[in-house]
C-alpha atoms as a PDB file:
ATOM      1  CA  UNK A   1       2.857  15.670  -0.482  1.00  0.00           C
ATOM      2  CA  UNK A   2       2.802  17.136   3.025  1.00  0.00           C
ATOM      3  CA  UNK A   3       6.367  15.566   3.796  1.00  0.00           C
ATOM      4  CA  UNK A   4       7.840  16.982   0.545  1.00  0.00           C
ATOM      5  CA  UNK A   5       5.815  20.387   0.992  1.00  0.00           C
ATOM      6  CA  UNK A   6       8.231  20.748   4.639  1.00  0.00           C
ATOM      7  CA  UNK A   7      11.160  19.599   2.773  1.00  0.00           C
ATOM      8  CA  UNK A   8      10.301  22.898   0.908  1.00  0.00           C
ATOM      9  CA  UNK A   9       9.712  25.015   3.412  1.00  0.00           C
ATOM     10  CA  UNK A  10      12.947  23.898   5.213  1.00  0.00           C
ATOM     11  CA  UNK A  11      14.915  24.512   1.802  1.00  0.00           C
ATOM     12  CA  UNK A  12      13.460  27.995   0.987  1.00  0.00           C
ATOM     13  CA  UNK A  13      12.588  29.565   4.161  1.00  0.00           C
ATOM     14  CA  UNK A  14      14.787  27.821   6.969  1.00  0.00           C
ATOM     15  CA  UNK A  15      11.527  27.291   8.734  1.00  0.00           C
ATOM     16  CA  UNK A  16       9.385  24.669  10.038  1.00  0.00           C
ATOM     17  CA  UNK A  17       5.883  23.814   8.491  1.00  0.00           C
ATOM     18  CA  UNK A  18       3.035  24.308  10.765  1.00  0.00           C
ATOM     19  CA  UNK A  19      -0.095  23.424   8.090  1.00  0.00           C
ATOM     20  CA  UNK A  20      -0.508  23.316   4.279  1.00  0.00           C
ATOM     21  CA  UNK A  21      -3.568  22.981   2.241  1.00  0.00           C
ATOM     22  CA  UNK A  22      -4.000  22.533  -1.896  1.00  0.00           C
ATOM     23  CA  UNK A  23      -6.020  25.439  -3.271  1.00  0.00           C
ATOM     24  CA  UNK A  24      -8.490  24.230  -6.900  1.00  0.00           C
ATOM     25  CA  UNK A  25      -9.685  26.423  -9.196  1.00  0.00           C
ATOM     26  CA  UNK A  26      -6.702  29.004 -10.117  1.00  0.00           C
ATOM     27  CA  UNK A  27      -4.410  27.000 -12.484  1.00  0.00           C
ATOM     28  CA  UNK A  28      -4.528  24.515 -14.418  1.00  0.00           C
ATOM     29  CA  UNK A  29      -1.177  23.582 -15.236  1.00  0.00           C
ATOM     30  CA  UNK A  30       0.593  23.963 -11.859  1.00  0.00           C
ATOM     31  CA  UNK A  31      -0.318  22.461  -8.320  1.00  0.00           C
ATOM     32  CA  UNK A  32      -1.090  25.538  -6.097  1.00  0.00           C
ATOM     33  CA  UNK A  33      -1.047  25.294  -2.075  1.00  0.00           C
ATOM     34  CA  UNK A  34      -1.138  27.100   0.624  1.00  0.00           C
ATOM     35  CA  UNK A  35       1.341  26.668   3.318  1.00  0.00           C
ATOM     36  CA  UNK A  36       1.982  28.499   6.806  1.00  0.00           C
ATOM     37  CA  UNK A  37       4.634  28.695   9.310  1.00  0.00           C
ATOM     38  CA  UNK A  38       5.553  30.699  12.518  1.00  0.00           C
ATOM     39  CA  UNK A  39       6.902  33.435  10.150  1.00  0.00           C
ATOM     40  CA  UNK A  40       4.580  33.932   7.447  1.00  0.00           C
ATOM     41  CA  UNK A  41       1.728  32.741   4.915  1.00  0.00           C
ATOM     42  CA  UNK A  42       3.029  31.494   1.267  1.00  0.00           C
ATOM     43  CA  UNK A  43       1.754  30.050  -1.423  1.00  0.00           C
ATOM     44  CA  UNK A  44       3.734  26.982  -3.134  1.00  0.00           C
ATOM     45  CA  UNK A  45       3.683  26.633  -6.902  1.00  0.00           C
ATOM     46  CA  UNK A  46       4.948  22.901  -8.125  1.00  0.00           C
ATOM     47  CA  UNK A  47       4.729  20.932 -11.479  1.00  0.00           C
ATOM     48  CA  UNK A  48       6.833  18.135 -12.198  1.00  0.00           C
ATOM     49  CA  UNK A  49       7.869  19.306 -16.068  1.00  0.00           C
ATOM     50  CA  UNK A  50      11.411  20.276 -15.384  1.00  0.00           C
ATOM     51  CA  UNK A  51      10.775  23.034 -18.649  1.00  0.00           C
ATOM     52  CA  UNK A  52       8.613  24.579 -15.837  1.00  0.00           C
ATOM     53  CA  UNK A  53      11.717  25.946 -14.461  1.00  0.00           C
ATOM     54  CA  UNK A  54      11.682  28.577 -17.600  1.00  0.00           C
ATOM     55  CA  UNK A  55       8.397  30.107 -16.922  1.00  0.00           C
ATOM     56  CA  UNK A  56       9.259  30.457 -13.474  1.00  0.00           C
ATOM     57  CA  UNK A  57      11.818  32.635 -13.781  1.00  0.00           C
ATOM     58  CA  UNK A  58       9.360  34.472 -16.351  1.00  0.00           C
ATOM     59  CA  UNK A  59       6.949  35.102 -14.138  1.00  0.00           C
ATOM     60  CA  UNK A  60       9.401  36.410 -11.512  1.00  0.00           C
ATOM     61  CA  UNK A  61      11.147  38.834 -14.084  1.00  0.00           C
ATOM     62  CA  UNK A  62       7.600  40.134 -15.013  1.00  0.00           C
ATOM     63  CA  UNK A  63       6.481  40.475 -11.264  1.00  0.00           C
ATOM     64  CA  UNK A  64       9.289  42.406 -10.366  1.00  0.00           C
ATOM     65  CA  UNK A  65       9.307  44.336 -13.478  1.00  0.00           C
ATOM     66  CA  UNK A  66       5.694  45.360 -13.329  1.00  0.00           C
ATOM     67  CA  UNK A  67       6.323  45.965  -9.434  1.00  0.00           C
ATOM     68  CA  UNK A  68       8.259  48.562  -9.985  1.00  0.00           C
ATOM     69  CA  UNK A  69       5.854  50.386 -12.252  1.00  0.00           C
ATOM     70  CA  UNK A  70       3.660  50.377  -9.432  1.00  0.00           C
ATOM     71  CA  UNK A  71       1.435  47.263 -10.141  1.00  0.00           C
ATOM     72  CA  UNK A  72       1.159  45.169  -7.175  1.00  0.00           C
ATOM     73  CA  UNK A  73       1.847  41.577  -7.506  1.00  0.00           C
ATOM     74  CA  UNK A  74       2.746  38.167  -4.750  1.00  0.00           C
ATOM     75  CA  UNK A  75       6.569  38.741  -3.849  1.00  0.00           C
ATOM     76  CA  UNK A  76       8.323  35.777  -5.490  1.00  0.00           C
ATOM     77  CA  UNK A  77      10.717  34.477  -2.221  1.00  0.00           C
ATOM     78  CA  UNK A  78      12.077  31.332  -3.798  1.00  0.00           C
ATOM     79  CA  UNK A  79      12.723  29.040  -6.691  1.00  0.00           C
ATOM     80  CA  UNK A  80      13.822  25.754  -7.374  1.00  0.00           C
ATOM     81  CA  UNK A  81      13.678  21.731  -7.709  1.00  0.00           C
ATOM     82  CA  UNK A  82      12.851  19.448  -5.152  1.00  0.00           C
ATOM     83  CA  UNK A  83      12.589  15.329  -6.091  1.00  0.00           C
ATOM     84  CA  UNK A  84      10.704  15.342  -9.397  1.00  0.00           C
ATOM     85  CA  UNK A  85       9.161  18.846  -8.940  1.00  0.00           C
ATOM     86  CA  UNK A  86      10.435  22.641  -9.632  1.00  0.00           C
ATOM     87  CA  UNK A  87       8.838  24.996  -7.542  1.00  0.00           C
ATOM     88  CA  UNK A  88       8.297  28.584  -6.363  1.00  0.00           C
ATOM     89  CA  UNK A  89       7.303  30.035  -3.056  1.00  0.00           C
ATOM     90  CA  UNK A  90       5.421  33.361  -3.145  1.00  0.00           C
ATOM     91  CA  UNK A  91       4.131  35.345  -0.132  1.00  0.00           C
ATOM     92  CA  UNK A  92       0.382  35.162   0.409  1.00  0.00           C
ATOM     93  CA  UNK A  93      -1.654  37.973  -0.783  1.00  0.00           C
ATOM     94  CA  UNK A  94      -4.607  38.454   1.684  1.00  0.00           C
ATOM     95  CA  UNK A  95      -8.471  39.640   0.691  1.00  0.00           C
ATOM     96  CA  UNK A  96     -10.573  37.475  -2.046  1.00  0.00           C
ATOM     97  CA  UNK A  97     -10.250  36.642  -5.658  1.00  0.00           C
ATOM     98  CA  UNK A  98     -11.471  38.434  -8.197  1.00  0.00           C
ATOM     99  CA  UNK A  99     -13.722  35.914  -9.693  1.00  0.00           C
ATOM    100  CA  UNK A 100     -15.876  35.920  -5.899  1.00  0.00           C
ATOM    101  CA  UNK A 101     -16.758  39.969  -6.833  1.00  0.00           C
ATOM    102  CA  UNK A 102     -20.045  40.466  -7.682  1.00  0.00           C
ATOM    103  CA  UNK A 103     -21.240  41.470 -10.916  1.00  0.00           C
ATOM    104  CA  UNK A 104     -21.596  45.169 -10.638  1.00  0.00           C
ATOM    105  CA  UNK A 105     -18.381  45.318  -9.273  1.00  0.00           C
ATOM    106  CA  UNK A 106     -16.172  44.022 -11.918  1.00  0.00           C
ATOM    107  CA  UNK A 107     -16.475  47.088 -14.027  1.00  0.00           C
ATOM    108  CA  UNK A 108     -13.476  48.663 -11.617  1.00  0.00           C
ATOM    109  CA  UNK A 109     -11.339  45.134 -11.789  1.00  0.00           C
ATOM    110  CA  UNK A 110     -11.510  45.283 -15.932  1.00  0.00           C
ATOM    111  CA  UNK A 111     -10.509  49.164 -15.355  1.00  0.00           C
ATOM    112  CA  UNK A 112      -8.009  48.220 -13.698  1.00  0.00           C
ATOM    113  CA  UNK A 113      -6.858  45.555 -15.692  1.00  0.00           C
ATOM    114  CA  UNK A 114      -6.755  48.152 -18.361  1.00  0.00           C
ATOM    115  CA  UNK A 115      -4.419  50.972 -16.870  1.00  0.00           C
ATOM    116  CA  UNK A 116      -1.966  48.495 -15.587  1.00  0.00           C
ATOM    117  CA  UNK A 117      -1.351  46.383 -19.536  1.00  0.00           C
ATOM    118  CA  UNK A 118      -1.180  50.486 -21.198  1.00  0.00           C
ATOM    119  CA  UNK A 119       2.151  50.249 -18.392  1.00  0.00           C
ATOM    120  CA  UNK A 120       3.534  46.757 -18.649  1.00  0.00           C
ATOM    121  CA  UNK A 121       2.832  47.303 -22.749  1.00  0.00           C
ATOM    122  CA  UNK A 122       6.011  49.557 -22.453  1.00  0.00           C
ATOM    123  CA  UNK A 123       8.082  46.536 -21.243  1.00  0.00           C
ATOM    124  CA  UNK A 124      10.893  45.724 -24.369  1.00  0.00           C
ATOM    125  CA  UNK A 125      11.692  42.812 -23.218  1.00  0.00           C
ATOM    126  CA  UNK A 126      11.959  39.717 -20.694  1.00  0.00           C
ATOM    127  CA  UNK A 127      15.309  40.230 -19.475  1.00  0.00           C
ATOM    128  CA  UNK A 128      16.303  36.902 -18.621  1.00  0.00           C
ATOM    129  CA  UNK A 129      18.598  34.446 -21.457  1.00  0.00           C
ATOM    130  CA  UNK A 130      16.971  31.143 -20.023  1.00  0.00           C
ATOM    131  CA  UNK A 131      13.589  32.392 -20.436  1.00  0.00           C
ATOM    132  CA  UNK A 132      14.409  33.583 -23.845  1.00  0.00           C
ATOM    133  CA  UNK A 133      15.954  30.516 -25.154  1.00  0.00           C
ATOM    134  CA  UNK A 134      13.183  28.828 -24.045  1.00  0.00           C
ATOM    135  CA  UNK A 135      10.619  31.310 -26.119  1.00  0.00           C
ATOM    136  CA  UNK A 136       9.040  29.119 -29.241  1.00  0.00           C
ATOM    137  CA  UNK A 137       9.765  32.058 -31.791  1.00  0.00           C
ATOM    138  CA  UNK A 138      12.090  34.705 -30.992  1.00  0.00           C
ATOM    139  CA  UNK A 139       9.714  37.375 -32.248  1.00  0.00           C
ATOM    140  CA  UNK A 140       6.009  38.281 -33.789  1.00  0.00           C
ATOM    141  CA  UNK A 141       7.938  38.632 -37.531  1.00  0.00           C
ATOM    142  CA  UNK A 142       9.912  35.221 -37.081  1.00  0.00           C
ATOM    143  CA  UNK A 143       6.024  33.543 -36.050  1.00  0.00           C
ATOM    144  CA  UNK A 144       4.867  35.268 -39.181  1.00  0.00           C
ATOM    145  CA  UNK A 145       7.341  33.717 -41.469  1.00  0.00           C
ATOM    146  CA  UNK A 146       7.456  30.033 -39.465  1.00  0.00           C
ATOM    147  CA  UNK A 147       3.703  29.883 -40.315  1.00  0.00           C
ATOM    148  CA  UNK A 148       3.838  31.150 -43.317  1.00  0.00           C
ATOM    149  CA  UNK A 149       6.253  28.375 -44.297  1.00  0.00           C
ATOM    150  CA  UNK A 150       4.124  25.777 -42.654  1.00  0.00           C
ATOM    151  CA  UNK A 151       1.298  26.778 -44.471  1.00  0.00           C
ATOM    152  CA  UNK A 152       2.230  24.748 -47.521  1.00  0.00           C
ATOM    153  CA  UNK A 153       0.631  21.609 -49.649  1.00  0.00           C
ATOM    154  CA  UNK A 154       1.780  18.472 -46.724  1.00  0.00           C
ATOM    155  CA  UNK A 155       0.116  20.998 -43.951  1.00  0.00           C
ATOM    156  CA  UNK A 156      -1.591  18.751 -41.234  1.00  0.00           C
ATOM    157  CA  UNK A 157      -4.509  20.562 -41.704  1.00  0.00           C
ATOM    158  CA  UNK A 158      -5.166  20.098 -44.989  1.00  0.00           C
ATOM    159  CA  UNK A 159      -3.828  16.035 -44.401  1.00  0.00           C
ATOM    160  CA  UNK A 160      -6.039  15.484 -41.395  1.00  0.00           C
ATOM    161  CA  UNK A 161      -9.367  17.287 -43.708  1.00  0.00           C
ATOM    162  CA  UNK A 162      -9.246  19.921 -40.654  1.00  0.00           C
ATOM    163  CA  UNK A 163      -9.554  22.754 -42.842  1.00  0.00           C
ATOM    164  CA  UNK A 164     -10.558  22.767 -46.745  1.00  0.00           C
ATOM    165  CA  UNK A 165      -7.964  23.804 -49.310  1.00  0.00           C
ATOM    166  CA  UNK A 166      -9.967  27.379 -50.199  1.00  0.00           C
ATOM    167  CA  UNK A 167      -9.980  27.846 -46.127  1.00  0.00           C
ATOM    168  CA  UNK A 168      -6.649  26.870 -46.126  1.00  0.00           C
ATOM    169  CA  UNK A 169      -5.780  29.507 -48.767  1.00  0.00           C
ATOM    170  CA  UNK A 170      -7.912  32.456 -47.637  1.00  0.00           C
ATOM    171  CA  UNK A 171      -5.421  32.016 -43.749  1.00  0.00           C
ATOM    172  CA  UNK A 172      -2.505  32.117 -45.548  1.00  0.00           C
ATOM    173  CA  UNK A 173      -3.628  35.301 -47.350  1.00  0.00           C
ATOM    174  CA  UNK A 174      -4.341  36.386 -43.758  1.00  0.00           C
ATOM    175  CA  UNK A 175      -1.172  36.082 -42.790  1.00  0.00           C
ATOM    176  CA  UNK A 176       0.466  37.779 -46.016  1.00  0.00           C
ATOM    177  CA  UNK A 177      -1.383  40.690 -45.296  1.00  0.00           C
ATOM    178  CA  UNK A 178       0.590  41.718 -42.085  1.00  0.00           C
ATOM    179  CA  UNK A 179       4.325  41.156 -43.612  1.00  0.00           C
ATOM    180  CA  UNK A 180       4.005  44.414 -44.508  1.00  0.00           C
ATOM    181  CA  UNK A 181       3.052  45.972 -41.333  1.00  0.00           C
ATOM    182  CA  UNK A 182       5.320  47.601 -38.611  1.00  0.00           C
ATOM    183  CA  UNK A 183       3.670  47.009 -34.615  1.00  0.00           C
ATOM    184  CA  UNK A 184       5.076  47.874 -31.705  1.00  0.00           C
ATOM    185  CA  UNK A 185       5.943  45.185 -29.104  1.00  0.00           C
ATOM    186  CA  UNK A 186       6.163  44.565 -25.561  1.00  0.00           C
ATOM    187  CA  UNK A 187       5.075  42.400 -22.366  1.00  0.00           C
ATOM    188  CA  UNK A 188       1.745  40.233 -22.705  1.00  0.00           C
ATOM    189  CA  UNK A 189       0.146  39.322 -19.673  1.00  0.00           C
ATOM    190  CA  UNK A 190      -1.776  36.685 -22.222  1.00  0.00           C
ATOM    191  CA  UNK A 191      -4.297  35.460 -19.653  1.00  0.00           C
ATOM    192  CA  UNK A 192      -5.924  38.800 -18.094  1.00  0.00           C
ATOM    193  CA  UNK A 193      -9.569  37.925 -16.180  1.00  0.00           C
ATOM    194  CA  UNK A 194     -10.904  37.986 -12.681  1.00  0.00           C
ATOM    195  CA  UNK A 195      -9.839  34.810 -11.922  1.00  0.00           C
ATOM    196  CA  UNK A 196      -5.963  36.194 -12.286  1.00  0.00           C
ATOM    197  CA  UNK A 197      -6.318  39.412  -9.823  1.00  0.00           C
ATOM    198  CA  UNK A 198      -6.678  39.135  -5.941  1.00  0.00           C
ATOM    199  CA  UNK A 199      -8.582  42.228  -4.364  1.00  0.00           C
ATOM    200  CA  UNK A 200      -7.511  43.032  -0.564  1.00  0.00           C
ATOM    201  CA  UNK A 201      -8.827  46.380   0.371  1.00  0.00           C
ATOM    202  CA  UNK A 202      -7.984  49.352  -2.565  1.00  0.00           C
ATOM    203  CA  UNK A 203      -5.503  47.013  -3.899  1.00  0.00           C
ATOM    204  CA  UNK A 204      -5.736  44.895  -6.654  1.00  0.00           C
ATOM    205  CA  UNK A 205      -3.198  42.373  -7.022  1.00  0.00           C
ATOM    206  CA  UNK A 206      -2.289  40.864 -10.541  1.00  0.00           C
ATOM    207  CA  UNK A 207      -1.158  37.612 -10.775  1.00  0.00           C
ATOM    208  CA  UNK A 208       0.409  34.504 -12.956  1.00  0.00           C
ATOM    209  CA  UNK A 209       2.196  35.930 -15.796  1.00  0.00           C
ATOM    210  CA  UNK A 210       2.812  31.865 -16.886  1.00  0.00           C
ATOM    211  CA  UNK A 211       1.490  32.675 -20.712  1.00  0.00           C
ATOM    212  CA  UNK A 212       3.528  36.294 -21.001  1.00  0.00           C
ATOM    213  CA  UNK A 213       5.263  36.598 -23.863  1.00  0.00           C
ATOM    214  CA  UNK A 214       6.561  39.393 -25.934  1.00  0.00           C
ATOM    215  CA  UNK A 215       4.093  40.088 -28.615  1.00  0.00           C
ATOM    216  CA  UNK A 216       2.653  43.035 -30.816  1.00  0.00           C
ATOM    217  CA  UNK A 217       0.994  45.532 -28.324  1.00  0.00           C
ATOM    218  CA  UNK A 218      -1.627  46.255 -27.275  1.00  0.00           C
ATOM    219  CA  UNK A 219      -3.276  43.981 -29.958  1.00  0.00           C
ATOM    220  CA  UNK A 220      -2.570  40.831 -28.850  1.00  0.00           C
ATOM    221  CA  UNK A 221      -3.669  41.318 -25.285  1.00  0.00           C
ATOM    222  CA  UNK A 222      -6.978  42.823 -26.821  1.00  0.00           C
ATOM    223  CA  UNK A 223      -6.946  40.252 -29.017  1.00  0.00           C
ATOM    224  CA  UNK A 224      -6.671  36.959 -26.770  1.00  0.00           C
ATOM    225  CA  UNK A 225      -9.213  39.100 -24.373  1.00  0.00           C
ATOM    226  CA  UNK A 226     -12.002  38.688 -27.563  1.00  0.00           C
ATOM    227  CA  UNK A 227     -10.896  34.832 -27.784  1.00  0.00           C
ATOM    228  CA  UNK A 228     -11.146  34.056 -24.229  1.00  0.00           C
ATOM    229  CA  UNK A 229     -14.744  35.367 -23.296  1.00  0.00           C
ATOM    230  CA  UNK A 230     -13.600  36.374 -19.810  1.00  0.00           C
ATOM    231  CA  UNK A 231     -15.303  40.167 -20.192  1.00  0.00           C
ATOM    232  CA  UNK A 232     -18.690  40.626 -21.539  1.00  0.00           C
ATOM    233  CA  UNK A 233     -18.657  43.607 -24.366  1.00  0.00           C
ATOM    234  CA  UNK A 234     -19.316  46.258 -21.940  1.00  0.00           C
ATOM    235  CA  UNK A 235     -16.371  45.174 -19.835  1.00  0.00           C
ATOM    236  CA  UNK A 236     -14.442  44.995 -22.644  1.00  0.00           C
ATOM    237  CA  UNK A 237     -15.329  48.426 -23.502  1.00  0.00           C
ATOM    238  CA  UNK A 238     -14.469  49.693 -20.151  1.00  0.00           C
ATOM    239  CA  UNK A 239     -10.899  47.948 -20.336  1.00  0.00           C
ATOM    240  CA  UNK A 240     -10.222  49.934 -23.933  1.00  0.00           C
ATOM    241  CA  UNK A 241     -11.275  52.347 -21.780  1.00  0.00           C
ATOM    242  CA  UNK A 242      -8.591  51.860 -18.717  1.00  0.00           C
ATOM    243  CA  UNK A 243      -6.099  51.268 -21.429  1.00  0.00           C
ATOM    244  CA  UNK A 244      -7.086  54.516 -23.035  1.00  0.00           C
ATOM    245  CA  UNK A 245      -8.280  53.370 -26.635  1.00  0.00           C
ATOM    246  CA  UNK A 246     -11.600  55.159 -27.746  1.00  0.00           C
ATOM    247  CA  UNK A 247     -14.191  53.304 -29.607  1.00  0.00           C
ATOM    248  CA  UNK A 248     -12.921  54.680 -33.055  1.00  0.00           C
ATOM    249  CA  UNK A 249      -9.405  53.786 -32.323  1.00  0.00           C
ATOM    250  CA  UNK A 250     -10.066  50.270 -31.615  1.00  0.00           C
ATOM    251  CA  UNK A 251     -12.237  50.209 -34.778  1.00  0.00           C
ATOM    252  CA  UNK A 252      -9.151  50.988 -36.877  1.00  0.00           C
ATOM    253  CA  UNK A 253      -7.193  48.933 -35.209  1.00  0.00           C
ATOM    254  CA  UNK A 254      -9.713  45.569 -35.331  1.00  0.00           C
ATOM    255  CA  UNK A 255      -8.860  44.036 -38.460  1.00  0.00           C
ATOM    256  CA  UNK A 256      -4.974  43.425 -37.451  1.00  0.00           C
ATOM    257  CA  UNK A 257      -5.907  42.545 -33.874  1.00  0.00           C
ATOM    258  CA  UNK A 258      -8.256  39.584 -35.596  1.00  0.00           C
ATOM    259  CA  UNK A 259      -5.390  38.664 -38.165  1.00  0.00           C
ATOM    260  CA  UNK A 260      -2.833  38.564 -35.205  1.00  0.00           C
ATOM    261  CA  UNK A 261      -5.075  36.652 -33.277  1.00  0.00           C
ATOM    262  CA  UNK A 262      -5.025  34.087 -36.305  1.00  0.00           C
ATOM    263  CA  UNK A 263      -1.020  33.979 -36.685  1.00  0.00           C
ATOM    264  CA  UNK A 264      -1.258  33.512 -32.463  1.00  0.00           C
ATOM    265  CA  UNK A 265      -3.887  30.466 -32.736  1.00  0.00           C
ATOM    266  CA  UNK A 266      -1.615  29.032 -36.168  1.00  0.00           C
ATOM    267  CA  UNK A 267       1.574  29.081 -33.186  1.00  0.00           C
ATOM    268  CA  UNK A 268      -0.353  27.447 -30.965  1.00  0.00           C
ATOM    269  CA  UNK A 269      -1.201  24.785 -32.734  1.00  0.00           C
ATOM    270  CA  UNK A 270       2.711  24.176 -34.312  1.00  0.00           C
ATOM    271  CA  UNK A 271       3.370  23.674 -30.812  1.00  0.00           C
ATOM    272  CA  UNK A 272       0.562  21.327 -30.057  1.00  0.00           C
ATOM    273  CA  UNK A 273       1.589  19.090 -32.870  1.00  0.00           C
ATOM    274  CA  UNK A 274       4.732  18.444 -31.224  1.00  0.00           C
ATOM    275  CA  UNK A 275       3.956  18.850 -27.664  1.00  0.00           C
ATOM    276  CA  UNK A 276      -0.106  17.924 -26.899  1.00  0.00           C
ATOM    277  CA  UNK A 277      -1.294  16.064 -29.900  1.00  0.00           C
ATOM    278  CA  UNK A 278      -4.227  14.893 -28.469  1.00  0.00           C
ATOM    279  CA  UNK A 279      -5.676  18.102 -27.980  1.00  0.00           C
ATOM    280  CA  UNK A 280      -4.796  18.730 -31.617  1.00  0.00           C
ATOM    281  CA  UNK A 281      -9.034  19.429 -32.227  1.00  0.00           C
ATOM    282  CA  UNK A 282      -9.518  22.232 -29.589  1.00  0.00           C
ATOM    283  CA  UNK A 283      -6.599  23.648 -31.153  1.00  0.00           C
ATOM    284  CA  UNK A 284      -8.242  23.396 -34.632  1.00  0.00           C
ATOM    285  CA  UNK A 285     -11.738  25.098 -33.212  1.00  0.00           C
ATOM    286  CA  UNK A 286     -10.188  28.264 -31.950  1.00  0.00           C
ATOM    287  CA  UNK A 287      -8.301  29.025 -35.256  1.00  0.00           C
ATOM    288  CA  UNK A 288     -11.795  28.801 -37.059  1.00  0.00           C
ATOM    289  CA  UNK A 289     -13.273  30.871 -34.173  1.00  0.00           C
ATOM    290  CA  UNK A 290     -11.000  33.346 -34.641  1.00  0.00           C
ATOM    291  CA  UNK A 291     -11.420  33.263 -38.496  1.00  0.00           C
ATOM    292  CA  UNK A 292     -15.013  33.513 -37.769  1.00  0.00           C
ATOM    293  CA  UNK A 293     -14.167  36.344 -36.252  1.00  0.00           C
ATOM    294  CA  UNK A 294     -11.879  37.940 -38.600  1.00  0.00           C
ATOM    295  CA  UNK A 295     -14.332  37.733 -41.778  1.00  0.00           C
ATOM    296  CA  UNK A 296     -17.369  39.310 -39.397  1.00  0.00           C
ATOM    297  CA  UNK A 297     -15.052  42.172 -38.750  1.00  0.00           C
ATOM    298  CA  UNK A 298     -14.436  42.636 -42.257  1.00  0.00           C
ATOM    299  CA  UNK A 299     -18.092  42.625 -43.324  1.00  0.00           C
ATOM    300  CA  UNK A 300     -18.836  44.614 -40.730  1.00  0.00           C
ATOM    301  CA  UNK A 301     -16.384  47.497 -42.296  1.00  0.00           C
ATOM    302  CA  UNK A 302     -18.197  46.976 -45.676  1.00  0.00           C
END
């Protein structure tokens, strides 16, 4: 890895490599190191799915996108493939990660987090044809109506007994409900926690924009935010907060954030079926979590 992390370097930066080191814990899906030379500190970003290519150039549309609106985010200094690997070189942001910050402190990190999606929420669209090609749906209406479709008698969850037929039912009517609704769209950050913000100083950095999407705002970023159980309710009420949603307007706006969150689970898992079929089960749970969630909303109103 070291000799192809220098091939890198060479490539992207005309400079020699003087020590790199792989950094755990802040993706999953990518291999993330750390690399210095006589110039600089970087970070190196490298998967060997050549698809990977796509989100790259996602996440560098969205970083300089969101740069300009005056959220601070890693520099993206170069892209592109090397052997069996595409990769991308970022400069290295100094100070900690967010997920280090004590407790009492993460009240101004969810803040934060909250002021900067009410700006990047105003982003149309991800300006970039490869990155849109590469998009599973084109749009939150053409999801609708794809799962809608696929929510018919040969479904592989009715075949496979992971849902019952009345369950089965009661989504679809779900999902009929919001054909008649008009949301607003714009950039999803899709993954926003501690663990994706670096804090050097007064700055707070945002980082990996790998699951943005365009998608109905601001529900769905609320909405995966519930899911994920990154933010305890209090932070979550103090990121409404940053985003500038009182307590009653979230209230109204609950029941379609839950029923989005459904059709967003439903995609998902059409895309695990072809692409990670193994994981087909964890897939399965968070649709009924977030059903769960959608009928406790709803007796909550009554």
């Amino acid at each position: 890895m070291q000799s192809l992390i220098s091939k890198i370097c060479l490539e992207a930066l005309s400079a020699e490599l003087i020590s790199s080191h792989p950094i755990a814990g802040l993706g999953s899906v990518n291999e993330i190191h750390a690399f210095d030379t006589a110039e600089g500190k970087y970070i190196l970003r490298l998967n060997d799915f050549e698809e990977k290519q796509s989100e790259y150039l996602k996440e560098k549309f969205c970083l300089e996108a969101t740069a300009e609106m005056g959220i601070p985010g890693p520099k993206v200094l170069a892209m592109g493939r090397m052997q069996s690997y595409v990769y991308m070189v970022q400069d290295r942001i100094g100070g900690i990660n967010a997920k280090e910050v004590q407790q009492e402190n993460r009240n101004r990190i969810w803040r934060k987090l909250g002021t900067y999606a009410r700006k990047f929420h105003q982003i149309p669209k991800i300006e970039d044809e490869t990155v849109n090609k590469a998009e599973f749906h084109a749009d939150w209406r053409a999801r609708l109506l794809y799962n809608l479709k696929e929510l018919n008698p040969e479904d592989s969850l009715l075949e496979f007994g992971y849902v019952e037929f009345r369950k089965h039912e009661a989504i679809r009517s779900v999902l009929q409900s919001l054909l008649a609704k008009n949301f607003k769209t714009g950039l999803v950050h899709g993954d926003l926690c501690p663990r994706n913000v670096h804090i050097e100083e007064e700055k707070i950095y945002l980082l990996d924009w790998g699951t943005a999407e365009i998608n109905v705002v601001p529900h769905t970023e609320i909405g995966i935010l519930l899911l994920s159980g990154e933010a305890s309710e209090d932070e979550t009420g103090i990121f409404l907060e940053g985003m500038g949603i009182s307590v009653e307007e979230f209230r109204q706006m609950e029941k379609d954030i839950h029923s989005l969150n459904l059709l967003h689970r439903l995609d998902k898992y059409r895309w695990a079926e072809a692409f990670d079929p193994e994981n087909l089960g964890e897939y399965v749970n968070r649709i009924k979590t977030v059903f769960q969630q959608l009928n406790h909303s709803a007796s909550d109103e009554t």
